[in-house]
Structure formats: structure tokens, C-alpha cells
N, C-alpha and C. Protein backbone atom coordinates (compact mmCIF):
# COMPACT_ATOMS: atom_id res chain seq x y z
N UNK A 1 3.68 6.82 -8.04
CA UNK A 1 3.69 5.91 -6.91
C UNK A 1 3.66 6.74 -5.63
N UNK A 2 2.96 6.43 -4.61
CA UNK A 2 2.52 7.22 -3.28
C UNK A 2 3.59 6.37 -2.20
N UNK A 3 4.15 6.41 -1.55
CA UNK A 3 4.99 5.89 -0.74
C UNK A 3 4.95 6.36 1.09
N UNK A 4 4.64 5.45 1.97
CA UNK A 4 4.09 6.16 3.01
C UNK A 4 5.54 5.90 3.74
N UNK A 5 6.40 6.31 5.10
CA UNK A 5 7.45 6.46 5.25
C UNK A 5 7.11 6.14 7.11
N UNK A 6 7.61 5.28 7.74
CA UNK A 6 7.30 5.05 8.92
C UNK A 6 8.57 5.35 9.79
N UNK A 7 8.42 6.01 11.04
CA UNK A 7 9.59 6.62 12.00
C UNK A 7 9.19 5.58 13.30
N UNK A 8 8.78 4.82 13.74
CA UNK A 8 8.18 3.77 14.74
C UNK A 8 8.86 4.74 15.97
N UNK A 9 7.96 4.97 16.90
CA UNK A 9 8.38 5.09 18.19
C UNK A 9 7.25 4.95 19.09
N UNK A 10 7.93 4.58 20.51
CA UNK A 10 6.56 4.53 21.45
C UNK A 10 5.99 5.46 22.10
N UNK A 11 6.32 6.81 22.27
CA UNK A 11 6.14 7.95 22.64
C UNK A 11 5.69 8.79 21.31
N UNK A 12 5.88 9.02 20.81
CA UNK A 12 5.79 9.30 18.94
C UNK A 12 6.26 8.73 17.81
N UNK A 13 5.43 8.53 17.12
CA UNK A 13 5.55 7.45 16.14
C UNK A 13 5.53 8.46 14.77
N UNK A 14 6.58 9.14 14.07
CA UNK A 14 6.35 9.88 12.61
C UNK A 14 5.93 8.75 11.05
N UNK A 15 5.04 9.81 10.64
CA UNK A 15 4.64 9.83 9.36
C UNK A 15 4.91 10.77 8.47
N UNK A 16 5.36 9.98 7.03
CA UNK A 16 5.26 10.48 5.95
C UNK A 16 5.03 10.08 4.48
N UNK A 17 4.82 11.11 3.57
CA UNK A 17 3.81 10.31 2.35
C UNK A 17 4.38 11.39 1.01
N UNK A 18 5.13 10.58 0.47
CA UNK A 18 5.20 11.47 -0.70
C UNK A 18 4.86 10.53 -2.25
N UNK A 19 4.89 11.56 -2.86
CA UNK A 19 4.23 11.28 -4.65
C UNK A 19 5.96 10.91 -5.23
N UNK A 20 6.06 10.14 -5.94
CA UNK A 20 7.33 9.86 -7.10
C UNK A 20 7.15 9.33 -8.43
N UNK A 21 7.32 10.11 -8.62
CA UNK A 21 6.88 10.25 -10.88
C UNK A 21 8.36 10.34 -11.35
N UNK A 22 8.84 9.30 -11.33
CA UNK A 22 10.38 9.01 -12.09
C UNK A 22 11.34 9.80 -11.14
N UNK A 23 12.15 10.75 -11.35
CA UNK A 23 12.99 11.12 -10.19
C UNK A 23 12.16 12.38 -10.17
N UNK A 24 11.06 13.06 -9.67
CA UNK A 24 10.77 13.46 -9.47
C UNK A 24 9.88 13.24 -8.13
N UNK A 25 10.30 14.19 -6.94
CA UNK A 25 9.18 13.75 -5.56
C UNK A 25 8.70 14.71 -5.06
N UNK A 26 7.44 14.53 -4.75
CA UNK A 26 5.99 15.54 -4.15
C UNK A 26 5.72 15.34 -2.54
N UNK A 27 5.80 16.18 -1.87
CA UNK A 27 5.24 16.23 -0.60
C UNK A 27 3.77 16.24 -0.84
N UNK A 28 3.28 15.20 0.22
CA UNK A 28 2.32 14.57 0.07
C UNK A 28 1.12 15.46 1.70
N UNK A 29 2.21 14.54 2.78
CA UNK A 29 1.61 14.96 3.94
C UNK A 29 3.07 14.03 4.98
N UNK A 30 2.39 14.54 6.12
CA UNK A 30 3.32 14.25 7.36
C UNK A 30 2.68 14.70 8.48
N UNK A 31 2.97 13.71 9.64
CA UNK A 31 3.04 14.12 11.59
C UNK A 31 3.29 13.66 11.84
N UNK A 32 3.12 13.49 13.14
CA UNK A 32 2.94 12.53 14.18
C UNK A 32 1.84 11.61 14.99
N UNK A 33 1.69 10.58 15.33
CA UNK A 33 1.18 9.96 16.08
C UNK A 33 1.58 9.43 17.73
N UNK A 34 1.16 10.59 18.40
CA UNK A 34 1.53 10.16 20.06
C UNK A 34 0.65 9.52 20.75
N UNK A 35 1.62 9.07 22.08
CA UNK A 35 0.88 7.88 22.84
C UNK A 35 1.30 8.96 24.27
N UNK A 36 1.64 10.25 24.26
CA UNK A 36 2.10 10.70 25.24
C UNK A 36 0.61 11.04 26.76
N UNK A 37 0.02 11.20 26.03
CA UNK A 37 -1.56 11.38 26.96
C UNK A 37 -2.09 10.01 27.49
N UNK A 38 -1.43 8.54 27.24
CA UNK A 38 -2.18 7.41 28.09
C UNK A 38 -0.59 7.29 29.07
N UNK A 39 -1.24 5.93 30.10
CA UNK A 39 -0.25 6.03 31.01
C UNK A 39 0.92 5.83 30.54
N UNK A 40 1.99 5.58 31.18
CA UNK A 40 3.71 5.27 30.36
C UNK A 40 3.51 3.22 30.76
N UNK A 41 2.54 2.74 31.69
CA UNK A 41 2.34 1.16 32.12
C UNK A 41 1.62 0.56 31.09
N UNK A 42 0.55 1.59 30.41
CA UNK A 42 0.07 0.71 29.79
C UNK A 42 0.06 0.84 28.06
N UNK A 43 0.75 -0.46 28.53
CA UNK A 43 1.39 -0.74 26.86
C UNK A 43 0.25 -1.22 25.72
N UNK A 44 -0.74 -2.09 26.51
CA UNK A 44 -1.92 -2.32 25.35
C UNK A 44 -2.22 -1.15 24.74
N UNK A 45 -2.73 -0.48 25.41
CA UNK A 45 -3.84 0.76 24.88
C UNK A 45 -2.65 1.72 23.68
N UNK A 46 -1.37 1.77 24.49
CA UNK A 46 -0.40 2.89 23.84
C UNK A 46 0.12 2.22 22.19
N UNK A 47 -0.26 1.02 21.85
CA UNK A 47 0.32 0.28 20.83
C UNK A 47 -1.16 -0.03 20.06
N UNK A 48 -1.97 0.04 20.43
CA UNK A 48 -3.84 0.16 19.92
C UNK A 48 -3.70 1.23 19.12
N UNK A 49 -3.19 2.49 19.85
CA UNK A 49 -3.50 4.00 19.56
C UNK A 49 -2.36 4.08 17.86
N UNK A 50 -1.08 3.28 18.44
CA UNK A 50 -0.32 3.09 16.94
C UNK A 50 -0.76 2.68 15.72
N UNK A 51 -1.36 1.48 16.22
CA UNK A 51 -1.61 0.84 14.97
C UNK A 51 -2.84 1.46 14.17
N UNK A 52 -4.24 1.79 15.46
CA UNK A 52 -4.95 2.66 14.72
C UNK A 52 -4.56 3.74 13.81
N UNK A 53 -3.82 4.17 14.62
CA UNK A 53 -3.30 5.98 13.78
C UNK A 53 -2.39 5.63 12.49
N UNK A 54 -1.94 3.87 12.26
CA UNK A 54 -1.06 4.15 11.10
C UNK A 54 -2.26 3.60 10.07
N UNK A 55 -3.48 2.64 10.91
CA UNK A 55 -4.52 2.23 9.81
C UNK A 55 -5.14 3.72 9.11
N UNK A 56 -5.32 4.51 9.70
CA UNK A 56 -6.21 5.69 9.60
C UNK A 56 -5.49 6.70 8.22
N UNK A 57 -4.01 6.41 8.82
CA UNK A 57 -3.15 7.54 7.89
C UNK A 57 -2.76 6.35 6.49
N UNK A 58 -3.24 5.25 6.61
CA UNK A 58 -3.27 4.47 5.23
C UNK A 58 -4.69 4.38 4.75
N UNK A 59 -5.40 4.61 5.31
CA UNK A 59 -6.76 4.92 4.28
C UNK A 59 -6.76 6.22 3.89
N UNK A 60 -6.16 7.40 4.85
CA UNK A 60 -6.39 8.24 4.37
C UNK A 60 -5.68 8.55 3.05
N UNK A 61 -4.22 8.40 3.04
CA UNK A 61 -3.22 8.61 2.09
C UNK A 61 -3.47 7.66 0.95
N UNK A 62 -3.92 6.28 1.05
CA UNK A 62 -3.53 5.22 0.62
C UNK A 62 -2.31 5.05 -0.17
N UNK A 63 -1.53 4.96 0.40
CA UNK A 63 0.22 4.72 -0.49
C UNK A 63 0.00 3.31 -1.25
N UNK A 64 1.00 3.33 -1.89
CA UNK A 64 1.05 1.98 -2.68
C UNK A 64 2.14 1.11 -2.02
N UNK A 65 3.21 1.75 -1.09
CA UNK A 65 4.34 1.02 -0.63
C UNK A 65 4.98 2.09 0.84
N UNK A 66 5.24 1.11 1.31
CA UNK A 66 5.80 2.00 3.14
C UNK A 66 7.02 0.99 2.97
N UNK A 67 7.71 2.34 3.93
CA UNK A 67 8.84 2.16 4.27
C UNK A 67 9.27 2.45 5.66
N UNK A 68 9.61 1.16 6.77
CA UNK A 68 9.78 1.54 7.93
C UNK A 68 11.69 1.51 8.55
N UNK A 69 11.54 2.28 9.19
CA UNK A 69 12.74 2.02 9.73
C UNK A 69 12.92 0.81 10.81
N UNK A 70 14.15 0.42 10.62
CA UNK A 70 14.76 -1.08 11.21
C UNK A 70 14.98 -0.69 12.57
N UNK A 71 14.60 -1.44 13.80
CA UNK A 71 15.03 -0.87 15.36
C UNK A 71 16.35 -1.37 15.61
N UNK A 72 17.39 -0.20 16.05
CA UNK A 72 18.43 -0.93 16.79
C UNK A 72 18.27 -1.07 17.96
N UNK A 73 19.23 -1.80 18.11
CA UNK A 73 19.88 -1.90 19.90
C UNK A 73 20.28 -1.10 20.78
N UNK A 74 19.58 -0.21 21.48
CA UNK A 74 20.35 0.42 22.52
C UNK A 74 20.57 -0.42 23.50
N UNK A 75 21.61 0.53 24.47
CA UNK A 75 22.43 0.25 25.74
C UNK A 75 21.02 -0.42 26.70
N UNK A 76 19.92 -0.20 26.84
CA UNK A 76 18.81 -0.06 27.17
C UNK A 76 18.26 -1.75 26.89
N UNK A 77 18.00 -2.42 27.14
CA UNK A 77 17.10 -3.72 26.37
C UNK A 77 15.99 -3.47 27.01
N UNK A 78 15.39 -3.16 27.42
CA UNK A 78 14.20 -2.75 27.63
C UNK A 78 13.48 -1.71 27.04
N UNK A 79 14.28 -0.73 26.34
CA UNK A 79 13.91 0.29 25.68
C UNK A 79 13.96 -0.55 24.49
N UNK A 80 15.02 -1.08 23.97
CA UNK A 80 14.62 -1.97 22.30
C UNK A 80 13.38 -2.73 22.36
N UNK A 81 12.90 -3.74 23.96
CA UNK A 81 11.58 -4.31 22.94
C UNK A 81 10.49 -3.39 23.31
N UNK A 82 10.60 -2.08 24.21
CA UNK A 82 9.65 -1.69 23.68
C UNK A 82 9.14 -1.27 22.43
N UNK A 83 10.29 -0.24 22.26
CA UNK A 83 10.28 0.57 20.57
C UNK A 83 10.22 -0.76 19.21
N UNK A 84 10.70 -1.88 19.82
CA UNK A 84 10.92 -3.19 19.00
C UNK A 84 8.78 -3.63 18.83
N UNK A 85 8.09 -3.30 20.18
CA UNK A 85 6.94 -3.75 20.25
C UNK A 85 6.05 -2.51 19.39
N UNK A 86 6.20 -1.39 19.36
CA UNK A 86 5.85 -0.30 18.96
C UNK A 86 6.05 -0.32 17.60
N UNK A 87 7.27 -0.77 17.09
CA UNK A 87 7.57 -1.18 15.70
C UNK A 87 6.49 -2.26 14.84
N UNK A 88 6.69 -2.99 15.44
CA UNK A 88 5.59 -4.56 15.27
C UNK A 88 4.43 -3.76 15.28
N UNK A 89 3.74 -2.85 15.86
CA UNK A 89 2.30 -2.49 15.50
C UNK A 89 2.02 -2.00 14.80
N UNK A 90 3.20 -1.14 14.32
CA UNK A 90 3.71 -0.23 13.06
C UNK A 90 2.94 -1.21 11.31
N UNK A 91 4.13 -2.02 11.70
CA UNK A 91 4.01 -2.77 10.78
C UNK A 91 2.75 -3.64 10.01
N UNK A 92 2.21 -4.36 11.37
CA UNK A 92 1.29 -4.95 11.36
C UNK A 92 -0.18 -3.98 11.06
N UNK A 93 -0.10 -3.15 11.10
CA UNK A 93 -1.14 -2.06 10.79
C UNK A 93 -1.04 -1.95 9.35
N UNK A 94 0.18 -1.77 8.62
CA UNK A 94 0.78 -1.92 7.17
C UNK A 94 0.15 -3.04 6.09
N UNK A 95 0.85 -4.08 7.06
CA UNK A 95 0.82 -5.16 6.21
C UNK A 95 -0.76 -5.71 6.38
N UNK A 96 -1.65 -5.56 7.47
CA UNK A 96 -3.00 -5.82 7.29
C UNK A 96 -3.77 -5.90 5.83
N UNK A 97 -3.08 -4.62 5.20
CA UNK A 97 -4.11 -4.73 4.17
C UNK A 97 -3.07 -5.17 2.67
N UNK A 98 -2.17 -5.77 3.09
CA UNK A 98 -1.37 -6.34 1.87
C UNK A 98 -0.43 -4.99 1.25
N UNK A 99 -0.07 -4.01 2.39
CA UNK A 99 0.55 -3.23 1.67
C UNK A 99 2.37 -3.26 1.57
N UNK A 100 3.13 -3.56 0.59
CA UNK A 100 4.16 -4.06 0.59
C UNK A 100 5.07 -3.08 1.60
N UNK A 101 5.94 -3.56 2.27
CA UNK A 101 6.63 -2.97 3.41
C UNK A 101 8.36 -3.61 3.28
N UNK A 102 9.10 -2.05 2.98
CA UNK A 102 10.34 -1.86 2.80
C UNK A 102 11.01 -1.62 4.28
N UNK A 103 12.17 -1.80 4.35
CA UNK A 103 12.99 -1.90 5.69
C UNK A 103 14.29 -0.99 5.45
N UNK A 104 14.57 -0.02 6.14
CA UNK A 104 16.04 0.32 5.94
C UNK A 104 16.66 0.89 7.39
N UNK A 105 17.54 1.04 7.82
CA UNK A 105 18.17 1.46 8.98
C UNK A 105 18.64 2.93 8.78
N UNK A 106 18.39 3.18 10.04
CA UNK A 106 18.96 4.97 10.18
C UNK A 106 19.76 5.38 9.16
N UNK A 107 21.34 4.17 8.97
CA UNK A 107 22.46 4.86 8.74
C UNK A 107 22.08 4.86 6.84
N UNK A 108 21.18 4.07 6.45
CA UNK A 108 21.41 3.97 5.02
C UNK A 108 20.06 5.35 4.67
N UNK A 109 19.18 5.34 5.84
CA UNK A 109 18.50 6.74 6.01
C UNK A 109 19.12 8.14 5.75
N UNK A 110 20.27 8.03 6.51
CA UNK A 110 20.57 8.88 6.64
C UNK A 110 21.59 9.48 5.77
N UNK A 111 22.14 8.17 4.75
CA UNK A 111 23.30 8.20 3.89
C UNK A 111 22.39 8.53 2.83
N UNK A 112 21.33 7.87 2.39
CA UNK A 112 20.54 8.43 1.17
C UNK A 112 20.39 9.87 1.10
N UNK A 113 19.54 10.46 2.15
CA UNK A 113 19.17 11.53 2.51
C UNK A 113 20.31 12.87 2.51
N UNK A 114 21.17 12.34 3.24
CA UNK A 114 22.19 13.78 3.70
C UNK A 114 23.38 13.55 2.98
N UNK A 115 23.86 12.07 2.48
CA UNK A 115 25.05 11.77 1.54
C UNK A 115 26.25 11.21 3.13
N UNK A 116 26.06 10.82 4.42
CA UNK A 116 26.76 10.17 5.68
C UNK A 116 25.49 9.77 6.36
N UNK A 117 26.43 8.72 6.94
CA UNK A 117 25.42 8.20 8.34
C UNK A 117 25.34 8.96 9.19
N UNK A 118 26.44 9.38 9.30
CA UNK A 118 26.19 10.27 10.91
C UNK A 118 25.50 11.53 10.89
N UNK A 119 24.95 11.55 9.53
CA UNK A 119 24.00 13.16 10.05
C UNK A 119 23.03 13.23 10.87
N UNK A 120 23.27 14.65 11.53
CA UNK A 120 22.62 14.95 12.97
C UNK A 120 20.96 15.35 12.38
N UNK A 121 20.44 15.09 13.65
CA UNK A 121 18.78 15.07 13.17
C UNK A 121 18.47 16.44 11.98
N UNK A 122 19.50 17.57 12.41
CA UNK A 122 19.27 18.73 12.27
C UNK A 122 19.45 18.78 10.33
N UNK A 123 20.31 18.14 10.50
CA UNK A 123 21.21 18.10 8.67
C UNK A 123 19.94 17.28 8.10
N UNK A 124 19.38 16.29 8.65
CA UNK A 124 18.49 15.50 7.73
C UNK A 124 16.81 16.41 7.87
N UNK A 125 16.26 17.21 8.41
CA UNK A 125 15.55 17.90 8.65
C UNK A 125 15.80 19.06 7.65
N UNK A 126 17.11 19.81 7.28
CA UNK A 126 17.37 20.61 6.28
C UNK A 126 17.20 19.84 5.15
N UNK A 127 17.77 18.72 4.77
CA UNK A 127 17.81 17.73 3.57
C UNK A 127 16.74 17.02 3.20
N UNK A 128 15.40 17.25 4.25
CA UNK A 128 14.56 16.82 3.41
C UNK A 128 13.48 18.02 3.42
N UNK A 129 13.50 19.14 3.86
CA UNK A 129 13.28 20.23 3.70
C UNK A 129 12.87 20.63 2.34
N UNK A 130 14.82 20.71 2.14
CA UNK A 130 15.37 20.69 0.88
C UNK A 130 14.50 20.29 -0.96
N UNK A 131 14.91 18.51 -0.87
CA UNK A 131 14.44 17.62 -1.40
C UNK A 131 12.81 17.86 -1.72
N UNK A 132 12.26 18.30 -0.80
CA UNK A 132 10.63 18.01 -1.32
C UNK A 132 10.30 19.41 -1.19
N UNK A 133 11.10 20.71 -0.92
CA UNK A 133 10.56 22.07 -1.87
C UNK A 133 9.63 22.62 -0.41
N UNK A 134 10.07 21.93 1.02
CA UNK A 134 8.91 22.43 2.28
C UNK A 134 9.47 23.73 2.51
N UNK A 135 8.16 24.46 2.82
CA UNK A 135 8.22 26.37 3.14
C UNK A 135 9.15 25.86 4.68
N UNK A 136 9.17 25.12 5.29
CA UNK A 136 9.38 25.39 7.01
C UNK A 136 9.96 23.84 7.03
N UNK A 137 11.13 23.62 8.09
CA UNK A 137 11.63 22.30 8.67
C UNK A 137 10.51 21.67 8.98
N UNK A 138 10.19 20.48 8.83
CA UNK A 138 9.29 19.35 9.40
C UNK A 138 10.01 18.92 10.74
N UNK A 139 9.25 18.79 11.67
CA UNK A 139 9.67 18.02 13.26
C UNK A 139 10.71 16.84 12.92
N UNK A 140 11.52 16.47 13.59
CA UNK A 140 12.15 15.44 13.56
C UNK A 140 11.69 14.19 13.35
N UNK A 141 10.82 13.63 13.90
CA UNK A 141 9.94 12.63 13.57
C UNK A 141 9.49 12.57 11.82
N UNK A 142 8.86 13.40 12.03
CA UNK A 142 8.42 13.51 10.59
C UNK A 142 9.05 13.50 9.65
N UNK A 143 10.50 14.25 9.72
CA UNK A 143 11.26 14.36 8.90
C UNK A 143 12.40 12.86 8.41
N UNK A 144 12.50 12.14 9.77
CA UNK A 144 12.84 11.31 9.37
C UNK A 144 12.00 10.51 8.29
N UNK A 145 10.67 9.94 9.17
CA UNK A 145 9.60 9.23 8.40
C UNK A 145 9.30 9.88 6.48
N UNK A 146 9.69 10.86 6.31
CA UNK A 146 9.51 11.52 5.11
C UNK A 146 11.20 10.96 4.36
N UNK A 147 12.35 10.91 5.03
CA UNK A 147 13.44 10.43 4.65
C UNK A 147 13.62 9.14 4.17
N UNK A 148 12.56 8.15 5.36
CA UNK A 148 12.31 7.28 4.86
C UNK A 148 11.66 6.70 3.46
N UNK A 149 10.46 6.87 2.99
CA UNK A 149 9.92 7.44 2.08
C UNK A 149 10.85 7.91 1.01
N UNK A 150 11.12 8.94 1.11
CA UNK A 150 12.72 8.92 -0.32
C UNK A 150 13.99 8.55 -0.48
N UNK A 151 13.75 7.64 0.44
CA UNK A 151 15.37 6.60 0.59
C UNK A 151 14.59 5.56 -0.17
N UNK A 152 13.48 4.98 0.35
CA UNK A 152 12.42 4.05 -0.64
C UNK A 152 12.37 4.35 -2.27
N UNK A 153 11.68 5.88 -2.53
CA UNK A 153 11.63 6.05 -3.65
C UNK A 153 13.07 5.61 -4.44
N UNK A 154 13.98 6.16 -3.99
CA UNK A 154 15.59 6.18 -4.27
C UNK A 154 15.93 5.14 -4.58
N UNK A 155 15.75 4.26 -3.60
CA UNK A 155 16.57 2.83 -3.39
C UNK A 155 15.96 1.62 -3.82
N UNK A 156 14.29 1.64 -4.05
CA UNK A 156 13.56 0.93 -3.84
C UNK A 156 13.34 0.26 -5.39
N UNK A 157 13.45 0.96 -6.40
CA UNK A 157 13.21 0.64 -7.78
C UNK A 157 14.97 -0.21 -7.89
N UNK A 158 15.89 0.15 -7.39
CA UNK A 158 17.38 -0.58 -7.89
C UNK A 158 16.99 -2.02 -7.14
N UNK A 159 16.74 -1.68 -5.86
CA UNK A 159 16.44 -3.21 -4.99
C UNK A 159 15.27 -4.30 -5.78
N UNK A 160 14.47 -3.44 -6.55
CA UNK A 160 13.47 -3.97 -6.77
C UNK A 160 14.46 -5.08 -8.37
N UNK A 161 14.75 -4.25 -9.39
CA UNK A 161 16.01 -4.84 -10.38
C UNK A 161 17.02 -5.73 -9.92
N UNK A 162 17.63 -5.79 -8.83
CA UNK A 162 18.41 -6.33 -9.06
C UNK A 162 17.78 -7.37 -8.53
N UNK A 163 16.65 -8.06 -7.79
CA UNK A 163 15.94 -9.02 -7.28
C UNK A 163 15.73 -9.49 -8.34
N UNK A 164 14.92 -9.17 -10.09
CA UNK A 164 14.93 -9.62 -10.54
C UNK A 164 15.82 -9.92 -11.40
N UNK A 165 17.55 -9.28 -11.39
CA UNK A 165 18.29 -9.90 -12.57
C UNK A 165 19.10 -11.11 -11.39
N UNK A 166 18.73 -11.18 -10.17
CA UNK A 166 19.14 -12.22 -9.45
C UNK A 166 18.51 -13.31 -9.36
N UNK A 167 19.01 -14.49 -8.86
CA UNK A 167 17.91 -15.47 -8.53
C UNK A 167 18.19 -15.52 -6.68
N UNK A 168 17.25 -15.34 -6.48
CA UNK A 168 17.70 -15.11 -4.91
C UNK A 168 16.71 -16.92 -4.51
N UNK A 169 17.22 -18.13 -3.62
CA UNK A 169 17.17 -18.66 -3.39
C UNK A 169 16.73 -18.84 -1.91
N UNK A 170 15.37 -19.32 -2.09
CA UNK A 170 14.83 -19.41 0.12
C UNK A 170 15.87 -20.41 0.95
N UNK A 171 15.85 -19.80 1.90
CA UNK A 171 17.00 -20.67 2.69
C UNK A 171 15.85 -22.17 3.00
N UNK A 172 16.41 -23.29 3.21
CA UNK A 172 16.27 -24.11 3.59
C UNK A 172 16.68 -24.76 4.90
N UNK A 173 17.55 -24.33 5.29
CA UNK A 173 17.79 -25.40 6.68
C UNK A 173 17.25 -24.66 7.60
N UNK A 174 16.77 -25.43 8.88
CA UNK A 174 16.42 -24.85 10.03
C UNK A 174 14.83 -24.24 9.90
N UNK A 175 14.27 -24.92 8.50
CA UNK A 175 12.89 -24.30 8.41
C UNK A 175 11.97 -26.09 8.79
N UNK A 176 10.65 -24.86 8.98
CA UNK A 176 9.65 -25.79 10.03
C UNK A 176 8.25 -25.74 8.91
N UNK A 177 7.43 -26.50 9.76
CA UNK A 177 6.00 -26.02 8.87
C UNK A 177 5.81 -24.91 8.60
N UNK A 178 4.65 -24.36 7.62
CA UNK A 178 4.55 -23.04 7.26
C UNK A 178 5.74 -22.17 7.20
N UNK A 179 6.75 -22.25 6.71
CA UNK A 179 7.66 -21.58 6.26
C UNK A 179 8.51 -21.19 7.51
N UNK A 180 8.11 -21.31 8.43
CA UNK A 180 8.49 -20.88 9.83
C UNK A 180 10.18 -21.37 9.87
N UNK A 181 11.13 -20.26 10.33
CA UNK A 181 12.42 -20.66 10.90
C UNK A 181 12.73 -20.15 12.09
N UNK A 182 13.53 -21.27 12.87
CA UNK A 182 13.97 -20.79 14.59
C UNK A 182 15.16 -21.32 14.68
């Protein structure tokens, strides 16, 4: 299974792609995708350049499953919907072609990966170093987006079991046509 690993940002956006053959995982590939060369105003073009660069790095790789990270809240609300809007192109570049798309947050990122939430960029950059056998640290970006990716591999086959020894039930109230809830 090929697993592509998404770091969403609006200034740089990391990628990563690894191979998983039972507990076994392969570095695949990894970078970045920047928006740092158009203006910082214009948001069309800088969220175009995302989504292209994540269509491009899914034909190229073709994964079978991505995994993006969840946006929090900073002190900032203006900084969340951007990185929140930057995320959404992320995604939507993903899911275009029906490719199934996993969700996890920093801290369970970072708990898979390093064994705590609070590890510093630096510890999860050694730990996935580590993990996939790389001659040299991968950039931060990348390294997350590659963390992502084997928090997926990791996590993603138990989530996937216990969905089916569950019966998980669609919510009903507060839903509209087309499945829609507000």
C-alpha cells in the first residue's frame, strides 16, 4: 500500500509518500510545495499553486490513501482560515480523484511518531529519519507530512477493524437534503 502524507500550509505545504508491506515501511519520496514567490494578497493564485502541486505529486506517486493533518486554532483567527483555506485545497486536490483521505492531529502525529505529543519538530525529524532508514533529516515540513503517512500506515489498518467490528450509526438530527448538516 503507497500512502501519500499531507503537512497543509499556506506558505509551504509538505509532502510525503511511503510503501507499507505489513509492518514494514519504505521511503518513497518527499518536499515541499511553496507559494512563497506569488504575492502574500493573493490568495487565489497561492491556493491554485496547492492544489496543482498536490494533483501533480498524486499522479506522480499515485498512493492508494493520504493522510492529512487536522488545522488547529491559533491565537490568530485569521491565520486558522487561512491555513484552514490552504487545507481545503489540500484536500480537495485528494479527494478529486476518489482518493480515500485520513485525518489526524499533530498531537496523535506526534504521539505515533516520537511515543508524546509534545515532541519538538526536531525529535520528530530524528524519528522519522529513524523509522524509514533516511541517510540525512528531511525538512520539517516534510518530515512531518512523512509522519503523517506512518501514523496512517500505523493507525489506519486498527481504525479501519474496528469500523468494521462496530456498527457505527449516521447521525440523524439536524440533517438536510443531500446529507447536508448545519
Amino acid at each position: 500500500m503507497r500512502i501519500l502524507g499531507i503537512d497543509p500550509g499556506l506558505q509551504t505545504t509538505g509532502f510525503g509518500v511511503v510503501d507499507v508491506d505489513g509492518p514494514a515501511l519504505a521511503y518513497v519520496a518527499s518536499g515541499t510545495i511553496t507559494t512563497t514567490h506569488l504575492a502574500r494578497g493573493d490568495l487565489p493564485a497561492r491556493l491554485k499553486v496547492l492544489f496543482d502541486g498536490i494533483a501533480e505529486v498524486r499522479e506522480r506517486y499515485r498512493p492508494d490513501a493520504a493522510s492529512v493533518e487536522i488545522v488547529f486554532v491559533n491565537t490568530n483567527p485569521q491565520s486558522t482560515l487561512l491555513l484552514g483555506q490552504a487545507r481545503g485545497a489540500c484536500v480537495t486536490a485528494l479527494v478529486a480523484c476518489d482518493l480515500p483521505v485520513a485525518e489526524y492531529t499533530a498531537v496523535q502525529m506526534k504521539r505515533a511518531i516520537a511515543g508524546h505529543g509534545q515532541a519538538a519538530k526536531a525529535q520528530v525529524q530524528a524519528m522519522v529519519q529513524r523509522l524509514l532508514k533516511l541517510p540525512g533529516v528531511p525538512g520539517p515540513d516534510a518530515a512531518d507530512a512523512l509522519g503523517l503517512a506512518i501514523t496512517h500506515a500505523h493507525a489506519g489498518a486498527s481504525i479501519a477493524r474496528l469500523a468494521q467490528a462496530t456498527t457505527t450509526a449516521r447521525r440523524t438530527s439536524g440533517m438536510y437534503r443531500a446529507g447536508r448538516t448545519y
